[in-house]
PDB file of N, CA and C in Angstrom:
ATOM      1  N   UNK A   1      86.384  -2.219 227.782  1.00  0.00           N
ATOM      2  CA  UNK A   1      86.779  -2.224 229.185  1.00  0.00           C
ATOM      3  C   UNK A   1      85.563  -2.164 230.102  1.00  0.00           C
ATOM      4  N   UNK A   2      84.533  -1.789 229.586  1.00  0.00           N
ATOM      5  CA  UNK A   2      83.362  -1.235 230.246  1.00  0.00           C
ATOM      6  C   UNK A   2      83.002  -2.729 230.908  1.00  0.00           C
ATOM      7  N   UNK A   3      82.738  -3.584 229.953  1.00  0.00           N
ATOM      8  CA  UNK A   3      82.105  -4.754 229.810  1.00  0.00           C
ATOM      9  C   UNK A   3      82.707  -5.486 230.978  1.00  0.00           C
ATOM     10  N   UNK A   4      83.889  -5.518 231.315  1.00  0.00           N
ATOM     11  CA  UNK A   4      85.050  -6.066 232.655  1.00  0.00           C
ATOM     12  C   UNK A   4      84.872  -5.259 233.915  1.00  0.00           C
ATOM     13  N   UNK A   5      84.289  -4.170 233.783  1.00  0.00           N
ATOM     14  CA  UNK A   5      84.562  -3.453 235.114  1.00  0.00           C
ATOM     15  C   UNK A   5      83.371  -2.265 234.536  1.00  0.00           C
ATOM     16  N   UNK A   6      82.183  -2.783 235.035  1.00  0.00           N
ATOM     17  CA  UNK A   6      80.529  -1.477 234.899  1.00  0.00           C
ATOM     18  C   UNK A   6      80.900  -0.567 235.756  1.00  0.00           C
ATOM     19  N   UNK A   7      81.673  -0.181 236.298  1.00  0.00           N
ATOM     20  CA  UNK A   7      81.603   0.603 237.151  1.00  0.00           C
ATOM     21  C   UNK A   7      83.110   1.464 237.189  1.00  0.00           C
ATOM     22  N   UNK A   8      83.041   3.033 237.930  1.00  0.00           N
ATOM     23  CA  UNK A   8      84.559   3.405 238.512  1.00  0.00           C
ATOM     24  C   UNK A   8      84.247   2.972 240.341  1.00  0.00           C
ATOM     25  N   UNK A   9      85.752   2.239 240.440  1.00  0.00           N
ATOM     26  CA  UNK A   9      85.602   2.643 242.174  1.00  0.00           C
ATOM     27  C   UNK A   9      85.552   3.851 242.793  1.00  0.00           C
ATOM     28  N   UNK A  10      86.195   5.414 241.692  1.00  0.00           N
ATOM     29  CA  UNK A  10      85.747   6.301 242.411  1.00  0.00           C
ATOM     30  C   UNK A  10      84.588   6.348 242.556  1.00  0.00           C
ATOM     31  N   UNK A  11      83.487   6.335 241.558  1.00  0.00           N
ATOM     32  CA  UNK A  11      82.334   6.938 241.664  1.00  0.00           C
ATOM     33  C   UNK A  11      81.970   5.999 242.793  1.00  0.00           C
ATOM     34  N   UNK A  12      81.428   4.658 242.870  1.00  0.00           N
ATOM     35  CA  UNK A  12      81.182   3.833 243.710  1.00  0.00           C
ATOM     36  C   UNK A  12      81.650   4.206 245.125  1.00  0.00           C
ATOM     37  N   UNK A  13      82.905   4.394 245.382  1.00  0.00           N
ATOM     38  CA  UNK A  13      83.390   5.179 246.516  1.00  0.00           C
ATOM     39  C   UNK A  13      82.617   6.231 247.071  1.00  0.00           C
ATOM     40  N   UNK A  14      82.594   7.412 246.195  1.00  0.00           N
ATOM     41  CA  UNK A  14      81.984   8.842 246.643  1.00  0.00           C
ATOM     42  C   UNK A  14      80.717   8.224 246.699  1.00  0.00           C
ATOM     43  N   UNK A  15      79.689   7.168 246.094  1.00  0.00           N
ATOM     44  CA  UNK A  15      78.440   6.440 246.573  1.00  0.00           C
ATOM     45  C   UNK A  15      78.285   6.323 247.725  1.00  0.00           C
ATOM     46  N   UNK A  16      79.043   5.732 248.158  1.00  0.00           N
ATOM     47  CA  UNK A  16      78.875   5.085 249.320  1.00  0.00           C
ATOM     48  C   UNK A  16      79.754   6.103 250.537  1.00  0.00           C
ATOM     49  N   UNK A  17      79.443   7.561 250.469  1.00  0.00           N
ATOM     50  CA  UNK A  17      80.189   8.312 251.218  1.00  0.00           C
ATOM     51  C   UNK A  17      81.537   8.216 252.058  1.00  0.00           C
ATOM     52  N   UNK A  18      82.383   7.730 250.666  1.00  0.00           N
ATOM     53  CA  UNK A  18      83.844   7.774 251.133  1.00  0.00           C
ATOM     54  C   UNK A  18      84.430   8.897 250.574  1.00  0.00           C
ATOM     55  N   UNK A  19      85.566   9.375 251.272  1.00  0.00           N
ATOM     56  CA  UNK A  19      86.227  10.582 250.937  1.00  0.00           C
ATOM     57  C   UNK A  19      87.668   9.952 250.179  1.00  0.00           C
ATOM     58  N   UNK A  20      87.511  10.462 248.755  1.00  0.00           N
ATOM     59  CA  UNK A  20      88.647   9.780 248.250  1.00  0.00           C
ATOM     60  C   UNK A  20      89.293  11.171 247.368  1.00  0.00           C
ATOM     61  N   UNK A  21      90.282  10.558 247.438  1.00  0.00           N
ATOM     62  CA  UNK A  21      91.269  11.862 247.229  1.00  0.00           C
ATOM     63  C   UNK A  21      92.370  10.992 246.194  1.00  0.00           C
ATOM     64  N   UNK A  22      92.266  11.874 245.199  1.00  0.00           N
ATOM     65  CA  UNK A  22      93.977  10.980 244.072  1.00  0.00           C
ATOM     66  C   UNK A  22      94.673  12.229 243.388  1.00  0.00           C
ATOM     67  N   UNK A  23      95.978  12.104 242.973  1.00  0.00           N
ATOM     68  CA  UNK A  23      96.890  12.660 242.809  1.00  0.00           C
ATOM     69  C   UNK A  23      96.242  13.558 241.566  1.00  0.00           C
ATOM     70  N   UNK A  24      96.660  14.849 241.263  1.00  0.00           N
ATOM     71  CA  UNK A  24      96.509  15.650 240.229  1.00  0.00           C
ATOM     72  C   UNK A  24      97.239  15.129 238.891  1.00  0.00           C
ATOM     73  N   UNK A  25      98.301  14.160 239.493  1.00  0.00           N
ATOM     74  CA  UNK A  25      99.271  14.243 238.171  1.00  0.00           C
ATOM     75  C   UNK A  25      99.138  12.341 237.989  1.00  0.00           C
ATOM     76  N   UNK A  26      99.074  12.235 237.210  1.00  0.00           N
ATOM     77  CA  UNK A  26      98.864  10.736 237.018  1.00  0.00           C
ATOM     78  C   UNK A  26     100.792   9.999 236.796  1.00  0.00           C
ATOM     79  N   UNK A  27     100.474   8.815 237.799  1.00  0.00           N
ATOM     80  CA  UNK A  27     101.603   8.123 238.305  1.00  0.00           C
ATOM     81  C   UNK A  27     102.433   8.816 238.482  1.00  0.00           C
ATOM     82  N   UNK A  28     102.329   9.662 239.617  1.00  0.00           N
ATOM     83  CA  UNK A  28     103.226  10.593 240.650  1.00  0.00           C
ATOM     84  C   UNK A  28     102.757   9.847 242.013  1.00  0.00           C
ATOM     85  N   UNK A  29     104.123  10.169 242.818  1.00  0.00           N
ATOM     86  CA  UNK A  29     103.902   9.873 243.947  1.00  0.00           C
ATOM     87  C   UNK A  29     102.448  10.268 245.062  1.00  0.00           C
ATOM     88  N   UNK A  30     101.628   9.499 245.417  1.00  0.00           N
ATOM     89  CA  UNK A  30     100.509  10.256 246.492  1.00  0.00           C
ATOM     90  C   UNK A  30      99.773   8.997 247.260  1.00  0.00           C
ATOM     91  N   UNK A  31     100.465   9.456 248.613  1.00  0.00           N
ATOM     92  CA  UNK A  31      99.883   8.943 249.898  1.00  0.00           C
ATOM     93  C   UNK A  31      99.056   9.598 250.452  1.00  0.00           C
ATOM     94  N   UNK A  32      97.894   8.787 251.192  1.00  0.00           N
ATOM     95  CA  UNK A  32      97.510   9.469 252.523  1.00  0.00           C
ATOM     96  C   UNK A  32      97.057   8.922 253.503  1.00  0.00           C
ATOM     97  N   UNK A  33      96.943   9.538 254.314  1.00  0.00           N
ATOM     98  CA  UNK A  33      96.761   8.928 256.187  1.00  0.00           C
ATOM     99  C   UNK A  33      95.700   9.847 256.503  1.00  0.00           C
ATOM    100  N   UNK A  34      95.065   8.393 256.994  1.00  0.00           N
ATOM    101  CA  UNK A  34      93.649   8.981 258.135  1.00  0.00           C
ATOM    102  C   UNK A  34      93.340   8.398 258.713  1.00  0.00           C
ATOM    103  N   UNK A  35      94.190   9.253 260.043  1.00  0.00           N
ATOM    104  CA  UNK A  35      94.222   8.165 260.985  1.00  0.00           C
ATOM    105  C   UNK A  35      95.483   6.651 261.263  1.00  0.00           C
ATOM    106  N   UNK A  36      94.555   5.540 261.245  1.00  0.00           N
ATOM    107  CA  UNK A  36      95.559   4.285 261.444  1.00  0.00           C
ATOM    108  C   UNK A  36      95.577   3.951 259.823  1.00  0.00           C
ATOM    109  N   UNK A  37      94.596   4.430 258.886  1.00  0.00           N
ATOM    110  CA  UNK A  37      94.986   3.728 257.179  1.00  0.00           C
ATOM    111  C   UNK A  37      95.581   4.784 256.789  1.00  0.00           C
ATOM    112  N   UNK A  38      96.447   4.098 255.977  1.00  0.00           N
ATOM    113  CA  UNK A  38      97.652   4.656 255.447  1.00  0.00           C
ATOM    114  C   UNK A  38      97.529   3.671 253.857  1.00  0.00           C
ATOM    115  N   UNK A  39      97.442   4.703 252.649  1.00  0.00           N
ATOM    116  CA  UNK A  39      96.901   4.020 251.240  1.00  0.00           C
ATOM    117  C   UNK A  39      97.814   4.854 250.034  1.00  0.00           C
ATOM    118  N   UNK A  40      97.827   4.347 249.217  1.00  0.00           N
ATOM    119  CA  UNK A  40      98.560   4.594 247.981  1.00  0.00           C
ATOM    120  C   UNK A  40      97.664   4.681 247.224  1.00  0.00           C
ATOM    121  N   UNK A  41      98.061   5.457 245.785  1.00  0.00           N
ATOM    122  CA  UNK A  41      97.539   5.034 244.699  1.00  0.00           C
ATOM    123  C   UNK A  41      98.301   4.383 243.762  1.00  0.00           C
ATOM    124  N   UNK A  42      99.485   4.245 243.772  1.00  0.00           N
ATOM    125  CA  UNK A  42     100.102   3.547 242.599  1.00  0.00           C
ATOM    126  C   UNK A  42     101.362   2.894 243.299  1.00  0.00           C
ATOM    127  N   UNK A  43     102.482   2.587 241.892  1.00  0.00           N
ATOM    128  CA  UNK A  43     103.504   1.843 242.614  1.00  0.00           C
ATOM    129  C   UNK A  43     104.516   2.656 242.741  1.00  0.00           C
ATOM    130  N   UNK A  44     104.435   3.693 241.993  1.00  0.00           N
ATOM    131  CA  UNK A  44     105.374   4.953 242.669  1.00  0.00           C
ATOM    132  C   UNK A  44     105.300   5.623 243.650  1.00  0.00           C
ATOM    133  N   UNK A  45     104.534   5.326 244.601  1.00  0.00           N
ATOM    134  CA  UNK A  45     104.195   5.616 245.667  1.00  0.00           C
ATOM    135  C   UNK A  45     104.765   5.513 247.124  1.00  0.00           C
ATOM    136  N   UNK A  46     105.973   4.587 246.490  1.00  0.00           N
ATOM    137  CA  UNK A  46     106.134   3.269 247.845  1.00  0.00           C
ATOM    138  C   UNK A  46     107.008   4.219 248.749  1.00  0.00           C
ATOM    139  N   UNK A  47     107.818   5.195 248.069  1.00  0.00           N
ATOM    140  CA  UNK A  47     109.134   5.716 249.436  1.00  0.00           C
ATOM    141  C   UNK A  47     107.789   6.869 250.553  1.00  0.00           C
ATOM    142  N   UNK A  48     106.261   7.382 249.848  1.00  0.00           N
ATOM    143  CA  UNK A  48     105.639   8.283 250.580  1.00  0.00           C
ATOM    144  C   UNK A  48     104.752   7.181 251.681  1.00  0.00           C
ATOM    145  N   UNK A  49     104.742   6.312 251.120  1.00  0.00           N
ATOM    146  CA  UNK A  49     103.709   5.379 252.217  1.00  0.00           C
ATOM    147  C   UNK A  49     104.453   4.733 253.032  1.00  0.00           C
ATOM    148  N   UNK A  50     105.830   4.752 252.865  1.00  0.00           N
ATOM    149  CA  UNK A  50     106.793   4.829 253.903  1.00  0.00           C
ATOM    150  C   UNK A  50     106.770   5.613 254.865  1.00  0.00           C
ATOM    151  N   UNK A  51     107.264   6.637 254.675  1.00  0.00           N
ATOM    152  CA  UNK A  51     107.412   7.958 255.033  1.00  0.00           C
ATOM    153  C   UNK A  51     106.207   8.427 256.160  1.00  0.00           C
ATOM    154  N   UNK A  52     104.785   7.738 255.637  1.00  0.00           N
ATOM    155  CA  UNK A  52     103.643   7.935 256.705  1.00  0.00           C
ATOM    156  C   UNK A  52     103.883   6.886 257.464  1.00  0.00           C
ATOM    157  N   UNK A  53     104.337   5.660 257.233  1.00  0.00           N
ATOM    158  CA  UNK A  53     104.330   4.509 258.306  1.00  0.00           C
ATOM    159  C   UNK A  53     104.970   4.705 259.237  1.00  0.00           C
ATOM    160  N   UNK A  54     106.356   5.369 258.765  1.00  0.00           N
ATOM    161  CA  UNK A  54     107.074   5.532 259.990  1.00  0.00           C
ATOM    162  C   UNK A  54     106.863   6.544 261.169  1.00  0.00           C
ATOM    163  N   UNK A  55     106.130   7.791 260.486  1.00  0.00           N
ATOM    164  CA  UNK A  55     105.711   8.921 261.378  1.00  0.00           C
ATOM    165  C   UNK A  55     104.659   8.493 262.059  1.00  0.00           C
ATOM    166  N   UNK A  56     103.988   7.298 261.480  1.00  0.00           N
ATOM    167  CA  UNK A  56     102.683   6.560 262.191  1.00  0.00           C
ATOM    168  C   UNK A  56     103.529   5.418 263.388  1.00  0.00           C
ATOM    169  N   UNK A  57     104.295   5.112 262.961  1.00  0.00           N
ATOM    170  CA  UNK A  57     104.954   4.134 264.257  1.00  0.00           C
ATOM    171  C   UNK A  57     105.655   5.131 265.684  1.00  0.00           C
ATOM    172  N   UNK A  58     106.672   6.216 264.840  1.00  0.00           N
ATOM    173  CA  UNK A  58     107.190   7.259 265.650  1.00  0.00           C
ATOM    174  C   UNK A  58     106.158   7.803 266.816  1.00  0.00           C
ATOM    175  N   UNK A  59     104.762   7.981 266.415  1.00  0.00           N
ATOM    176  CA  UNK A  59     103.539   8.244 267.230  1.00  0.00           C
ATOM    177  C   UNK A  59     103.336   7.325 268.634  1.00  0.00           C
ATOM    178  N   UNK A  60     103.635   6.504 268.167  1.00  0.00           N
ATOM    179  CA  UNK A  60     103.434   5.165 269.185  1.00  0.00           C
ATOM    180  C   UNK A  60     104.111   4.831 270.176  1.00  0.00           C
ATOM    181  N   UNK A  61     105.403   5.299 269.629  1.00  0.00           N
ATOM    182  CA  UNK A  61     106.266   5.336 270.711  1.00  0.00           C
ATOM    183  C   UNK A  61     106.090   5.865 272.408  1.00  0.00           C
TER     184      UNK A  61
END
């Protein structure tokens, strides 16, 4: 796998001073918002990145 992908995007991420944050429990639900991005980590994810979109639209109002 190495050989396809030299790298993790976390590490690369925290490189390049991004704040990345992922779920404790692997393929559990976990969103987050900062700000206007709103990101997932997986596909079980979809009813929480909802859930921020709409409290992110509700804002706007």
């Amino acid at each position: 796998m190495k050989s396809r992908v030299p790298f993790l995007p976390e590490d690369e991420l925290h490189a390049k001073g991004a704040k990345y944050v992922r779920s404790t429990l692997p393929m559990t639900p976990h969103a987050v918002r900062d700000g206007r991005l709103i990101t997932d980590q997986n596909p079980v994810s979809t009813k929480a990145v909802s859930d921020l979109i709409l409290g992110a639209l509700a804002e706007t109002e």
